[in-house]
C-alpha atoms as a PDB file:
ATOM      1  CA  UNK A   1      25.968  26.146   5.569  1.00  0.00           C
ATOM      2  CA  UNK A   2      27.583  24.060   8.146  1.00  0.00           C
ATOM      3  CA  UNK A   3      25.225  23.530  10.376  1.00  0.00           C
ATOM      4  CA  UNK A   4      22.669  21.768   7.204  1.00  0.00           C
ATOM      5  CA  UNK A   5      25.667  19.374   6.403  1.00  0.00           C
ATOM      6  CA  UNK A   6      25.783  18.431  10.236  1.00  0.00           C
ATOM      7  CA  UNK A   7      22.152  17.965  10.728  1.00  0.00           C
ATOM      8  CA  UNK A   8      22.553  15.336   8.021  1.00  0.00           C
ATOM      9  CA  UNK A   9      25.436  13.399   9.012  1.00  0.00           C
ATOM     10  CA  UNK A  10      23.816  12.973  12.384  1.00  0.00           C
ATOM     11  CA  UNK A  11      20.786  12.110  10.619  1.00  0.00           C
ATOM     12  CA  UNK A  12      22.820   9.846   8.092  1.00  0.00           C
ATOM     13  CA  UNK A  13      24.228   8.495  11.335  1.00  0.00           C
ATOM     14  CA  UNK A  14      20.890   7.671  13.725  1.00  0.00           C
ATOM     15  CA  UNK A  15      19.609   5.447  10.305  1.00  0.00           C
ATOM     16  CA  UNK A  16      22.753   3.699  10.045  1.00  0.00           C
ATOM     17  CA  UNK A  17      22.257   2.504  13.661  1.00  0.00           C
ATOM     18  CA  UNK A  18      18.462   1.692  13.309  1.00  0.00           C
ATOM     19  CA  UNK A  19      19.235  -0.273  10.161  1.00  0.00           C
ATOM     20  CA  UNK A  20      22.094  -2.158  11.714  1.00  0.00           C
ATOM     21  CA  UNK A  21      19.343  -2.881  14.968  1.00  0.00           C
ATOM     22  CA  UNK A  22      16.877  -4.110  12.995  1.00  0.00           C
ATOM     23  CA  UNK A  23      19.549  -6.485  10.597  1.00  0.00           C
ATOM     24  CA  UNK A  24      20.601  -8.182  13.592  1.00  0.00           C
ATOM     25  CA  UNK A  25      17.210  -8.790  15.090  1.00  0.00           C
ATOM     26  CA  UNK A  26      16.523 -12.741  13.805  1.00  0.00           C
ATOM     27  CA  UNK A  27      14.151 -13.044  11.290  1.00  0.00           C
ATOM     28  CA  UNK A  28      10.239 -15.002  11.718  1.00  0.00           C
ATOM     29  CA  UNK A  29      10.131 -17.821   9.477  1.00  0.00           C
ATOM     30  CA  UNK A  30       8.231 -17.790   6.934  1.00  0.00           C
ATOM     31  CA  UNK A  31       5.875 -20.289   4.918  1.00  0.00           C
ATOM     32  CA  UNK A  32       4.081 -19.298   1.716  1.00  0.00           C
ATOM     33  CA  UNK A  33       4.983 -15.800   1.677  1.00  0.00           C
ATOM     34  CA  UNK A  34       3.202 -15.777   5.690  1.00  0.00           C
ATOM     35  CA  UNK A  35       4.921 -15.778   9.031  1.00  0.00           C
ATOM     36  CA  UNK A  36       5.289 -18.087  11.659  1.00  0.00           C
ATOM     37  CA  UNK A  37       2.706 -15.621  14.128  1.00  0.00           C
ATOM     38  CA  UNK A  38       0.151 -15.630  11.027  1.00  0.00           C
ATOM     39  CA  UNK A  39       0.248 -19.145  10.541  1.00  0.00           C
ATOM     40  CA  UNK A  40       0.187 -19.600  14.384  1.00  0.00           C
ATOM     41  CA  UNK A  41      -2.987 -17.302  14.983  1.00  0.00           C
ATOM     42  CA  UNK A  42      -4.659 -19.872  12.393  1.00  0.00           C
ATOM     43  CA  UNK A  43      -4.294 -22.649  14.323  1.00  0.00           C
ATOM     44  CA  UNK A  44      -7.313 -20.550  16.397  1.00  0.00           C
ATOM     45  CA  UNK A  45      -9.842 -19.940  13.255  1.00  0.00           C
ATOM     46  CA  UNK A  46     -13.055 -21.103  12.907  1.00  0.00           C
ATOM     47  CA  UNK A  47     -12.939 -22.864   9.999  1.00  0.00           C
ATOM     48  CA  UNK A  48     -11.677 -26.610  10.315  1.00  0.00           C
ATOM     49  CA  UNK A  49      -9.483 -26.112   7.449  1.00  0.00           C
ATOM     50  CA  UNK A  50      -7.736 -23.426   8.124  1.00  0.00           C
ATOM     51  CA  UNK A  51      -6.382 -24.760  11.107  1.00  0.00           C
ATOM     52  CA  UNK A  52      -5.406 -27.864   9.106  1.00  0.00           C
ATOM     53  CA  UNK A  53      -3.691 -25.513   6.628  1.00  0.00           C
ATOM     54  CA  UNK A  54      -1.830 -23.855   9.579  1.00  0.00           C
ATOM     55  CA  UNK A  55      -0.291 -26.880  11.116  1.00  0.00           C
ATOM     56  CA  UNK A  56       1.031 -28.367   7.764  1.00  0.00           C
ATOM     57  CA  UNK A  57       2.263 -24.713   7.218  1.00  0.00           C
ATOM     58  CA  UNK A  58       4.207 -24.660  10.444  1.00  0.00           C
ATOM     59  CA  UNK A  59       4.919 -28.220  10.012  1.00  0.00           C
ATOM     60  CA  UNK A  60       7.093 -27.440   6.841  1.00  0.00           C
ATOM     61  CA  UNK A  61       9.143 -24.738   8.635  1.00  0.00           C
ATOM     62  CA  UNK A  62      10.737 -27.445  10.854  1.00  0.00           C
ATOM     63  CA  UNK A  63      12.595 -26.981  13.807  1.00  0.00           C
ATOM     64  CA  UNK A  64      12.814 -23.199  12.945  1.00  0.00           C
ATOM     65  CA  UNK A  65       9.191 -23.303  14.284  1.00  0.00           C
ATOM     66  CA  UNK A  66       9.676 -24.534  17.811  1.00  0.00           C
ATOM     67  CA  UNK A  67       8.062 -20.677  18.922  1.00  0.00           C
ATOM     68  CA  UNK A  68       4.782 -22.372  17.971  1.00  0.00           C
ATOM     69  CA  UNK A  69       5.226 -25.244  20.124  1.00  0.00           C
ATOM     70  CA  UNK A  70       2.479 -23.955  23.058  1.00  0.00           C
ATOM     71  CA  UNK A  71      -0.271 -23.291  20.770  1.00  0.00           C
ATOM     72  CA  UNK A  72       0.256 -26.804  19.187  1.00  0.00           C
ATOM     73  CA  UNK A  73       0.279 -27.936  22.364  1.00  0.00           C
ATOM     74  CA  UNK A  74      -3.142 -26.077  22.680  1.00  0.00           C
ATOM     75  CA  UNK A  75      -4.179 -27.377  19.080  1.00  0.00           C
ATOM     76  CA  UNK A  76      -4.045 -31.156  20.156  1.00  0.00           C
ATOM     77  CA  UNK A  77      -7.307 -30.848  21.941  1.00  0.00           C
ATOM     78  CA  UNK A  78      -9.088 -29.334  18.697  1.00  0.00           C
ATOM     79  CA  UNK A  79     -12.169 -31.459  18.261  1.00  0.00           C
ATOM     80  CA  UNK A  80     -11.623 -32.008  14.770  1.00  0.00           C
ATOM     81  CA  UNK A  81      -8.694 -34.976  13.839  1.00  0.00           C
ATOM     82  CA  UNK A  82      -7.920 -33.579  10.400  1.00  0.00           C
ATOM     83  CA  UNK A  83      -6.359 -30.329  12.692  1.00  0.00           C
ATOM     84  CA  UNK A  84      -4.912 -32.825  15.037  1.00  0.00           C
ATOM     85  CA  UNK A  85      -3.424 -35.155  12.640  1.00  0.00           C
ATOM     86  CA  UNK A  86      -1.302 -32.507  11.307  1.00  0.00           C
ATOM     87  CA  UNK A  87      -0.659 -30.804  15.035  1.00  0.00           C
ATOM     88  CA  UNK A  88       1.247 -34.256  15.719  1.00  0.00           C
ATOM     89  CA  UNK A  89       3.610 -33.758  11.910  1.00  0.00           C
ATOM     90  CA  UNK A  90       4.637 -30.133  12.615  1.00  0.00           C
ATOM     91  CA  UNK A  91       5.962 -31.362  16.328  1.00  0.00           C
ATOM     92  CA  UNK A  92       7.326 -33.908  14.778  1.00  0.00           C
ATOM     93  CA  UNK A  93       9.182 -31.871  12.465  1.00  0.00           C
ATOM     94  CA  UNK A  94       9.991 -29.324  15.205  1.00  0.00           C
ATOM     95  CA  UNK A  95      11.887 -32.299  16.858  1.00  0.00           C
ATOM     96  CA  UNK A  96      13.553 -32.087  20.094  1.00  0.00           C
ATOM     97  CA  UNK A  97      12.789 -28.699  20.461  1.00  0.00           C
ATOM     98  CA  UNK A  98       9.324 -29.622  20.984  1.00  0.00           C
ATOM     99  CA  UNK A  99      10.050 -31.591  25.001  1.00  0.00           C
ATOM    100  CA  UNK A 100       7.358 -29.555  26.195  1.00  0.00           C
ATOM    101  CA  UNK A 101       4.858 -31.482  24.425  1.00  0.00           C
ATOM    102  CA  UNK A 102       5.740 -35.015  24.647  1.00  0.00           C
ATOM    103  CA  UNK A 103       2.935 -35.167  27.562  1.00  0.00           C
ATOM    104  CA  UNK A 104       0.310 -34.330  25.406  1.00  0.00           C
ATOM    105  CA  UNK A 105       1.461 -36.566  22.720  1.00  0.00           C
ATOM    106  CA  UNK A 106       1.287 -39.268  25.188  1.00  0.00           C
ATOM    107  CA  UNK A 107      -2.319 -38.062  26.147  1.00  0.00           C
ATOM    108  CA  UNK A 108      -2.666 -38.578  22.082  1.00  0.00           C
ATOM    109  CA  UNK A 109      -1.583 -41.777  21.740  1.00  0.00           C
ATOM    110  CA  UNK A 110      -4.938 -42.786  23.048  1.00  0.00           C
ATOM    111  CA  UNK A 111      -6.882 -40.356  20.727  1.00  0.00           C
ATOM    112  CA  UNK A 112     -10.285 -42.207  19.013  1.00  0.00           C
ATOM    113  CA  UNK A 113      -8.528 -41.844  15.431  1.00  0.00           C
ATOM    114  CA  UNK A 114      -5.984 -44.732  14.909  1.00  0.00           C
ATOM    115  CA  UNK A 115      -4.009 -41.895  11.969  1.00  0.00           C
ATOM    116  CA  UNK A 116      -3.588 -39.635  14.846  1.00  0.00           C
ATOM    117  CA  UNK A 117      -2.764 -41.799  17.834  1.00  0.00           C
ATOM    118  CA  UNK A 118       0.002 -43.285  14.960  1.00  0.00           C
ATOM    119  CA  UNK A 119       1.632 -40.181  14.331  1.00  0.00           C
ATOM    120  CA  UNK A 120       1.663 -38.808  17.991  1.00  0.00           C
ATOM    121  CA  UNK A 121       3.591 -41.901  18.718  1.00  0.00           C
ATOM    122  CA  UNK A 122       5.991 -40.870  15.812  1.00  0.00           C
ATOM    123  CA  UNK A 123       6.510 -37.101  16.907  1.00  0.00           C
ATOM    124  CA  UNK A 124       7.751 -38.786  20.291  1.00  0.00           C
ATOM    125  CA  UNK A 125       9.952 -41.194  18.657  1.00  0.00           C
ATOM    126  CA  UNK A 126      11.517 -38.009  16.713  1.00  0.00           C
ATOM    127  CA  UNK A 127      11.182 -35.969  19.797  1.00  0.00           C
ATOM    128  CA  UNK A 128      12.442 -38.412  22.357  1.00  0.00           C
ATOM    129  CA  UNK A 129      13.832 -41.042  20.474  1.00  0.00           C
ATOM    130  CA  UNK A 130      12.353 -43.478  22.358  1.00  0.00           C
ATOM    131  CA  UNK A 131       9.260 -45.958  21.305  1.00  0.00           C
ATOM    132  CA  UNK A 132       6.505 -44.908  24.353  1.00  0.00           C
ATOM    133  CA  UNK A 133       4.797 -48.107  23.163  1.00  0.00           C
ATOM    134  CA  UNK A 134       7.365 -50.749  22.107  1.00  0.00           C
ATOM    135  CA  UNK A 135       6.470 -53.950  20.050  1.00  0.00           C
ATOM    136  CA  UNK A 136       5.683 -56.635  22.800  1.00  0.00           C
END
């Protein structure tokens, strides 16, 4: 009879400790009911608008985001400018935490559309906060 009640403490015990593992492991953010990694493996579909979609969708998790960072890096030499339009907001809205891709958004300020040359030169302001192209 003992040994059934023992089994189960130690039992009782060994899920206590997972449980209080996995509460202090931090949490992905989330958009829209998806994660940060779901949104992130987006940014690679084949569809032009579902990388669009992922890049405003990371873009409105803010700094908490700044784990996508690389593949927005990545994502600024998409072909298509409605993916890199967005790619430029959601560093923007990552902020500092997204140093690691002010040379590319300096690459961008030279892109061939005018929206997305703009807003790279906005993420750097936010980034940096420095104009990379003051007014003369």
């Amino acid at each position: 009879m003992i040994r059934p009640f023992t089994m189960s403490l130690v039992a009782l015990s060994l899920l206590s400790a997972r449980a209080e593992a996995q509460a202090k492991k931090p949490k992905e953010p989330e958009f829209d009911g998806r994660s940060l990694s779901s949104w992130v493996a987006d940014l690679k579909g084949t569809a032009p608008q579902t990388r669009n979609a992922a890049a405003y969708a990371i873009s409105g998790m803010g700094p908490a985001a700044k784990s996508a960072v690389p593949a927005l890096i990545a994502a600024l030499d998409d072909p298509e400018p409605v993916v890199r339009f967005p790619v430029c907001i959601a560093l923007r809205e990552i902020g500092p935490d997204a140093k690691e891709a002010v040379p590319a958004l300096t690459k961008a300020l030279d892109d061939r559309n005018d929206d997305v040359a703009a807003m790279a030169r906005k993420a750097i302001i936010t980034i940096t906060g420095e104009d990379p192209r003051p007014p003369d």
